[in-house]
Protein backbone atom coordinates (compact mmCIF):
# COMPACT_ATOMS: atom_id res chain seq x y z
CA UNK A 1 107.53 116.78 68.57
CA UNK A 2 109.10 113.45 67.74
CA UNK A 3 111.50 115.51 65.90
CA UNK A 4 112.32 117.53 67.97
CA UNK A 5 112.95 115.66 70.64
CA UNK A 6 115.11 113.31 68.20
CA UNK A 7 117.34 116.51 67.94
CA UNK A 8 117.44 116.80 71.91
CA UNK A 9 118.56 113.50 71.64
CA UNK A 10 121.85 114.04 69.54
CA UNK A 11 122.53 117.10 71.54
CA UNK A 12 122.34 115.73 75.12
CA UNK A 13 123.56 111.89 74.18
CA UNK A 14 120.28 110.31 75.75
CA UNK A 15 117.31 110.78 77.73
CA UNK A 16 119.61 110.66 81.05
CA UNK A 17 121.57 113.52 79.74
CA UNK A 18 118.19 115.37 78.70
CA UNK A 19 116.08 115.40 82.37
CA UNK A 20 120.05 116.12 83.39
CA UNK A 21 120.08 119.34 82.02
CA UNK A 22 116.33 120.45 82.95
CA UNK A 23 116.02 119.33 86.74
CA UNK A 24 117.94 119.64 89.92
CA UNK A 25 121.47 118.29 91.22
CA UNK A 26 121.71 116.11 94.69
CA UNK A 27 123.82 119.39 96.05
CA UNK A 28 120.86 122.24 94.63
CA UNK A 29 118.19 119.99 96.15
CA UNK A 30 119.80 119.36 99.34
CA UNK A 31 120.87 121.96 101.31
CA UNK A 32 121.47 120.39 105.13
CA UNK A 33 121.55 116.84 107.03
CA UNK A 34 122.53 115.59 110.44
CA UNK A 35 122.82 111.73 111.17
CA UNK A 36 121.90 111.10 115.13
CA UNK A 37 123.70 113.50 117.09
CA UNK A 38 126.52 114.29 114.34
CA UNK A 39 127.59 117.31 113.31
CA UNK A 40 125.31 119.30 110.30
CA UNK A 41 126.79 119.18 107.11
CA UNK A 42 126.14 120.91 103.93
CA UNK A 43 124.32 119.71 100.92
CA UNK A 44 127.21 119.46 99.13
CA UNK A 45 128.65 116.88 102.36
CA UNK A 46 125.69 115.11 102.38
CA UNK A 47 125.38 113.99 99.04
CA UNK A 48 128.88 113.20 98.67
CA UNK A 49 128.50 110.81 101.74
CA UNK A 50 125.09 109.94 101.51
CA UNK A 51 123.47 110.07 98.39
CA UNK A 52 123.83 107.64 95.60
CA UNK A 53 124.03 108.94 91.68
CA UNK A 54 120.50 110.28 90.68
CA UNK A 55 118.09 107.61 89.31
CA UNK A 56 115.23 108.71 87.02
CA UNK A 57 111.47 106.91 88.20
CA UNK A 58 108.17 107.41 87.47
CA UNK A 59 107.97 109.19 90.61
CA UNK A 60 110.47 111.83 89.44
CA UNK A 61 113.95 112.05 89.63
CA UNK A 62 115.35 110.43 92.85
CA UNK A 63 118.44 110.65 94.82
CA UNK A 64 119.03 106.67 96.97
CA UNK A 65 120.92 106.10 100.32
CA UNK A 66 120.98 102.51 99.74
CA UNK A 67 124.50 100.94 99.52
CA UNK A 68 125.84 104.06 100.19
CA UNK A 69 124.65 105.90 103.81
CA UNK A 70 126.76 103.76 106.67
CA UNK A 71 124.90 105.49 109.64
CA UNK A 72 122.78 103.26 111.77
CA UNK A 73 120.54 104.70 114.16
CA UNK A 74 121.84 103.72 117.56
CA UNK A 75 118.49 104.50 119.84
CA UNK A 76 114.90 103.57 119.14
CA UNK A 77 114.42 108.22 119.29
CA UNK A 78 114.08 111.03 117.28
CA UNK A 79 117.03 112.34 118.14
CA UNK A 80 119.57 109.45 117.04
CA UNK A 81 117.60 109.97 113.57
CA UNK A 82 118.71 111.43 110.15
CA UNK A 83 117.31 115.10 109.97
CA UNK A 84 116.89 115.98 106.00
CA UNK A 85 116.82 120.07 104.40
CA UNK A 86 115.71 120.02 100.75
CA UNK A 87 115.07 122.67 97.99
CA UNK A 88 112.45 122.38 95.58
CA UNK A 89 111.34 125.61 92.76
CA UNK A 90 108.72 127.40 93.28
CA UNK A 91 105.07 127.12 91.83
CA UNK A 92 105.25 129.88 89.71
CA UNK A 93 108.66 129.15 88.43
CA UNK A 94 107.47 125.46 87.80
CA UNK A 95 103.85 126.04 86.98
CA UNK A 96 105.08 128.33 83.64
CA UNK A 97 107.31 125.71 82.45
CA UNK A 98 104.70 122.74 82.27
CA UNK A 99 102.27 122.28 79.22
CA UNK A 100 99.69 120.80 80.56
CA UNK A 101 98.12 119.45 77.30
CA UNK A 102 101.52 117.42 76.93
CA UNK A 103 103.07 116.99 80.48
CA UNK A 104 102.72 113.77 82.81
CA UNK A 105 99.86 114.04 85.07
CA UNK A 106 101.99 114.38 87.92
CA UNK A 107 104.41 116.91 86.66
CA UNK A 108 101.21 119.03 85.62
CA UNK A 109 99.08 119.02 88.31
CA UNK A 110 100.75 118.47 91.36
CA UNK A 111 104.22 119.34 93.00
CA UNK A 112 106.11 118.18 96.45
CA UNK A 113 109.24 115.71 97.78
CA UNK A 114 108.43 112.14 97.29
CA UNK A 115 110.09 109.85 100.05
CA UNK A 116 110.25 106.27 99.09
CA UNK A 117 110.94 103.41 101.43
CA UNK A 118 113.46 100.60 100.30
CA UNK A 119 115.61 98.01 101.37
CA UNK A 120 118.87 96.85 99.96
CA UNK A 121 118.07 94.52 97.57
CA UNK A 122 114.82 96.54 95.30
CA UNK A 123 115.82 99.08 92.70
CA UNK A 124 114.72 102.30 93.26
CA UNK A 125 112.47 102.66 90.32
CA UNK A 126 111.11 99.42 91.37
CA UNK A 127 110.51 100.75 95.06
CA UNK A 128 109.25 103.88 93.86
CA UNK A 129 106.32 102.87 92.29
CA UNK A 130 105.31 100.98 94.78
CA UNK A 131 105.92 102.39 98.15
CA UNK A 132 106.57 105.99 97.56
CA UNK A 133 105.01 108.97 100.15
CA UNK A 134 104.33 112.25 98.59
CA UNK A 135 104.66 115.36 101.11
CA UNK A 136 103.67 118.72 100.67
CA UNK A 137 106.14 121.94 100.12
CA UNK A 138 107.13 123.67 103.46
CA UNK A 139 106.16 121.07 105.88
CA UNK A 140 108.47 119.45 108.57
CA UNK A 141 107.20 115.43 108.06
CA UNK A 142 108.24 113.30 111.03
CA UNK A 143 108.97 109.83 109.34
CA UNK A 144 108.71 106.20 111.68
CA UNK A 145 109.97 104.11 110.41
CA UNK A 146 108.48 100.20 110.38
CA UNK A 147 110.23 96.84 108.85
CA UNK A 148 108.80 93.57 107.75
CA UNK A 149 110.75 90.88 106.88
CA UNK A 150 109.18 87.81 105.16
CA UNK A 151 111.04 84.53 105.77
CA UNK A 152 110.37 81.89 102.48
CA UNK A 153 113.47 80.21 102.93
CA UNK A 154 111.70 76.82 103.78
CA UNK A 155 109.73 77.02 100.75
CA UNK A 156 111.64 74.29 97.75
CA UNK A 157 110.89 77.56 95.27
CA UNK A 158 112.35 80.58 96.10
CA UNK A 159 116.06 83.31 95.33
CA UNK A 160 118.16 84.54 97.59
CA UNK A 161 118.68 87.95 96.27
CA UNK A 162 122.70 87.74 95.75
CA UNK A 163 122.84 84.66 93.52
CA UNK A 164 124.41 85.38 90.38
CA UNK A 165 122.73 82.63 88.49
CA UNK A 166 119.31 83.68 89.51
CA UNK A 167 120.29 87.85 88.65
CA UNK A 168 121.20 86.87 85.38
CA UNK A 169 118.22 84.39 84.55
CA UNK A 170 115.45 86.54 86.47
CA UNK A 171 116.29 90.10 86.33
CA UNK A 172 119.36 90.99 84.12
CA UNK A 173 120.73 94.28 84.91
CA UNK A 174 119.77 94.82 88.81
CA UNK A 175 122.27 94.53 91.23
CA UNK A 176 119.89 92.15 93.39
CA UNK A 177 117.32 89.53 92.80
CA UNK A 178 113.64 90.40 94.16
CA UNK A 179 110.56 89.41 92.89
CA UNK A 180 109.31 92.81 92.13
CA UNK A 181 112.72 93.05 89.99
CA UNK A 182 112.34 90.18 88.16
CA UNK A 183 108.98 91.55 87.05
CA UNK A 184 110.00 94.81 86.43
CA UNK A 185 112.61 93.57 84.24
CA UNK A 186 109.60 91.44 82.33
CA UNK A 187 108.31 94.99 81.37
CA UNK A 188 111.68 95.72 80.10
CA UNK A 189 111.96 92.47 78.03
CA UNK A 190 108.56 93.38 76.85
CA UNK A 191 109.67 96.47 75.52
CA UNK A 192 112.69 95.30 73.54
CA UNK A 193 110.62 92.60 72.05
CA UNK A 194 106.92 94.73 71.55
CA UNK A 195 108.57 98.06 70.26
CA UNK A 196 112.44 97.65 70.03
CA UNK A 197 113.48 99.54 72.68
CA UNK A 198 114.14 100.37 76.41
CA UNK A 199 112.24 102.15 79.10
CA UNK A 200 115.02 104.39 80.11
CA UNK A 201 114.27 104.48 83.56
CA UNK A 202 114.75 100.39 83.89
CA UNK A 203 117.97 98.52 83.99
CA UNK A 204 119.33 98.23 80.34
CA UNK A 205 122.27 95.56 80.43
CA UNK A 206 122.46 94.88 76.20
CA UNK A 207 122.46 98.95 76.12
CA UNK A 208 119.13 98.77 73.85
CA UNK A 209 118.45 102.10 71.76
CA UNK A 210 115.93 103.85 74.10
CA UNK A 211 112.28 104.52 73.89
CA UNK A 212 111.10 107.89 72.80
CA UNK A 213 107.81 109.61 74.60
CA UNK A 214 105.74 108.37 71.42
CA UNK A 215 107.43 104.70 71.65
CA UNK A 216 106.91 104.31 75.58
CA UNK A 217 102.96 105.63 74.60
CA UNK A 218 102.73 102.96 71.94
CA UNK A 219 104.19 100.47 74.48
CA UNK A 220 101.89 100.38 76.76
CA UNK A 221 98.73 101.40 74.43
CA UNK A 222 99.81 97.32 73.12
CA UNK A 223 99.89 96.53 77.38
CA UNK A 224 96.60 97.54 77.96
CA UNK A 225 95.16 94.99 74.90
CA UNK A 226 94.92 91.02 75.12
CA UNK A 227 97.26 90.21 73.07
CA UNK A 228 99.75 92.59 74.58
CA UNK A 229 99.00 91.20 77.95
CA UNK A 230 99.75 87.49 76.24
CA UNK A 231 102.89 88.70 74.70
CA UNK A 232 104.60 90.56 78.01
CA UNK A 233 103.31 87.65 79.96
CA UNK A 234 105.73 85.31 77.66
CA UNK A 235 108.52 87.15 78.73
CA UNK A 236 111.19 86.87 81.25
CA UNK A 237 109.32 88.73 84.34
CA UNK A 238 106.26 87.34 83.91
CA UNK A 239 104.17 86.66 87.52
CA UNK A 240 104.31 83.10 86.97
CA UNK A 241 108.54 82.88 86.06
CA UNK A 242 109.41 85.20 89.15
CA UNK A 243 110.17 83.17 91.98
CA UNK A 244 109.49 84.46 95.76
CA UNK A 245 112.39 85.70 97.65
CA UNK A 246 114.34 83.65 100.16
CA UNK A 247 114.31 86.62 102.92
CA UNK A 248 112.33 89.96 101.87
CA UNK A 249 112.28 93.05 103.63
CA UNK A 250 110.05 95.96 103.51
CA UNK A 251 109.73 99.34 105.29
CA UNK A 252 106.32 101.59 105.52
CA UNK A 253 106.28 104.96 107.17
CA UNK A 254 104.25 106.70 109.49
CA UNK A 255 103.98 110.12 108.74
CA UNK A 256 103.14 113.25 110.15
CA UNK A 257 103.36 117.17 108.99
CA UNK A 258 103.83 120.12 110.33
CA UNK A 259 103.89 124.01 109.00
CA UNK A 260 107.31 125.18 108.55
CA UNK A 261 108.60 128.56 110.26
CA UNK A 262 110.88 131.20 107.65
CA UNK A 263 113.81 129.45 110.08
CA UNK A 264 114.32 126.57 107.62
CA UNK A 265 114.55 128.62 104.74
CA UNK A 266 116.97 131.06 106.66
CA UNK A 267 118.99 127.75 107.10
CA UNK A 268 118.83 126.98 103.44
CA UNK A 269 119.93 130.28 102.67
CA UNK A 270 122.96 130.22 105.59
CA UNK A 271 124.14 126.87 104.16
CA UNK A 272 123.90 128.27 100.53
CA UNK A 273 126.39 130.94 101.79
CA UNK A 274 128.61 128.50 103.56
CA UNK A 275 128.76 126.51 100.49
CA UNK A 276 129.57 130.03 98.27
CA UNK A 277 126.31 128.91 96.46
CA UNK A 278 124.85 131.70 94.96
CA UNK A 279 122.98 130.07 91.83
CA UNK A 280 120.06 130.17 93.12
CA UNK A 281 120.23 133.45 95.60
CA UNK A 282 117.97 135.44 93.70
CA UNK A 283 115.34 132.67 93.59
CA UNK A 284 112.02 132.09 95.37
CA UNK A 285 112.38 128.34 96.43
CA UNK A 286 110.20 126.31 99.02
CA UNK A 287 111.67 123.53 100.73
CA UNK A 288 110.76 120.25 102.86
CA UNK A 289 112.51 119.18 106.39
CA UNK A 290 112.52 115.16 106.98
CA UNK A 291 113.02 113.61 110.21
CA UNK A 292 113.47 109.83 109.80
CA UNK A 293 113.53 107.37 112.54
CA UNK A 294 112.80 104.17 113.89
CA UNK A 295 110.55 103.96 116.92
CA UNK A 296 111.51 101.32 117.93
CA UNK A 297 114.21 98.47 116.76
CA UNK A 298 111.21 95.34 116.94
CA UNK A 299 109.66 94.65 113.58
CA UNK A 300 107.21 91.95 111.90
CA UNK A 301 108.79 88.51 110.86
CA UNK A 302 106.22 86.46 108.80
């Protein structure tokens, strides 16, 4: 299988242009979104507007509105909130692709729409492992929004998140200092230095050869021993080398679920037309509607 995928490799240029090739675009995923009280636009719209490039997580492959989406919700209701259509395959056409004796657990066993909840200054990998809500196929999930912000700036130790100095010391690569960053990027330095490569789905600034499925095994099968743990906790990213952030924010979501009706399909399949979209006309899809808002505009200051 190493082989193999060695091949796969050469073909496709790296593992980006691999999980390319075998999952969905922004525009097949999502069909139809309305900011506030704006007009609906396509999937096609959205993304181009909305959506940043696709960045591959442990959560799957995810599509970020950070840095890029300018809307601000004007009212503390659902209305003046974004309103999300998206695609997903089937079961059976996804269930027959999967081996389970070699898949990841969560590619295997269980399917849905993760929505993860970030801020500016966390990479999305980073976010998505930590605060990440899975919903189930053909729901409508109403999504309140709630934000944190945690205030160290008085403390003599801690980064502001756009200092160059600290980025390039703390967490090479990312766009922004955070503590979760920096030690994110500790797991990358202890890949270069444990097994002589990258994780693919981290920030790789010295464009290290990356990590096949065998390599990333053996990575952290040396992780989980003592002297693993001693040797990644040497690294840049350790707990003890990543300073607190200056000014952190975090959201968490209060979600809810309902059944969907055929309606939002028949909407996926109108804005497929509209869109002269036809790849996918012939195929049994389900989908997942998102309304995301803020409650209210008060939130927690520590």
């Amino acid at each position: 299988m190493e082989r193999e995928y060695g091949l796969l490799v050469e073909k496709y240029g790296s593992v980006t242009g691999i999980l390319n090739a075998v999952t969905r675009s922004c525009e097949d995923t999502v069909f139809f979104c309305r900011l506030g009280l704006g007009k609906d636009l396509s999937g096609r719209q959205c993304c181009d507007e909305n959506f940043s490039e696709a960045v591959y997580t442990t959560e799957g492959k995810c599509y970020s509105t950070a840095g890029k989406m300018l809307y601000k919700q004007i009212h503390a209701v659902k209305p003046s909130g974004i309103m999300l259509g998206l695609a997903m395959a089937s079961e059976a056409e996804v269930s027959q692709k999967f081996d389970v004796t070699t898949g990841a657990f969560q590619a295997t066993m269980f399917r849905g729409l993760t929505l993860v909840m970030t801020g500016q200054t966390d990479h999305i990998a980073t976010a998505a492992s930590k605060r990440s809500y899975l919903t189930l196929p053909n729901t409508m999930n109403s999504v309140a929004l709630e934000k944190t912000v945690i205030d160290s700036s008085g403390l003599e130790q801690c980064a502001r998140s756009d200092d160059p100095s600290v980025i390039l010391r703390h967490a090479p690569g990312y766009p922004h200092y955070t503590k979760d960053n920096c030690q994110f990027a500790g797991v990358q330095a202890a890949a270069i230095a444990m097994v002589k490569c990258a994780l693919s789905w981290l920030p790789n600034p010295d464009n290290q050869p990356e990590c096949s499925p065998l390599m990333v095994t053996r990575l952290f099968q040396l992780l989980f021993t003592e002297s693993g743990e001693a040797a990644a906790g040497s690294t840049v990213g350790s707990t003890a080398s990543c300073p607190l952030d200056c000014i952190h924010e975090t959201f968490k979501a209060r979600l809810t679920s309902g059944q969907i009706t055929q309606n939002l399909k028949a909407l996926r399949d109108f804005q497929a037309t509209l869109s002269n979209d036809t790849q996918e006309e012939d195929v049994d899809v389900d989908v997942v509607g998102f309304q995301i808002h803020y409650p209210s505009f008060d939130f927690i200051q520590t």
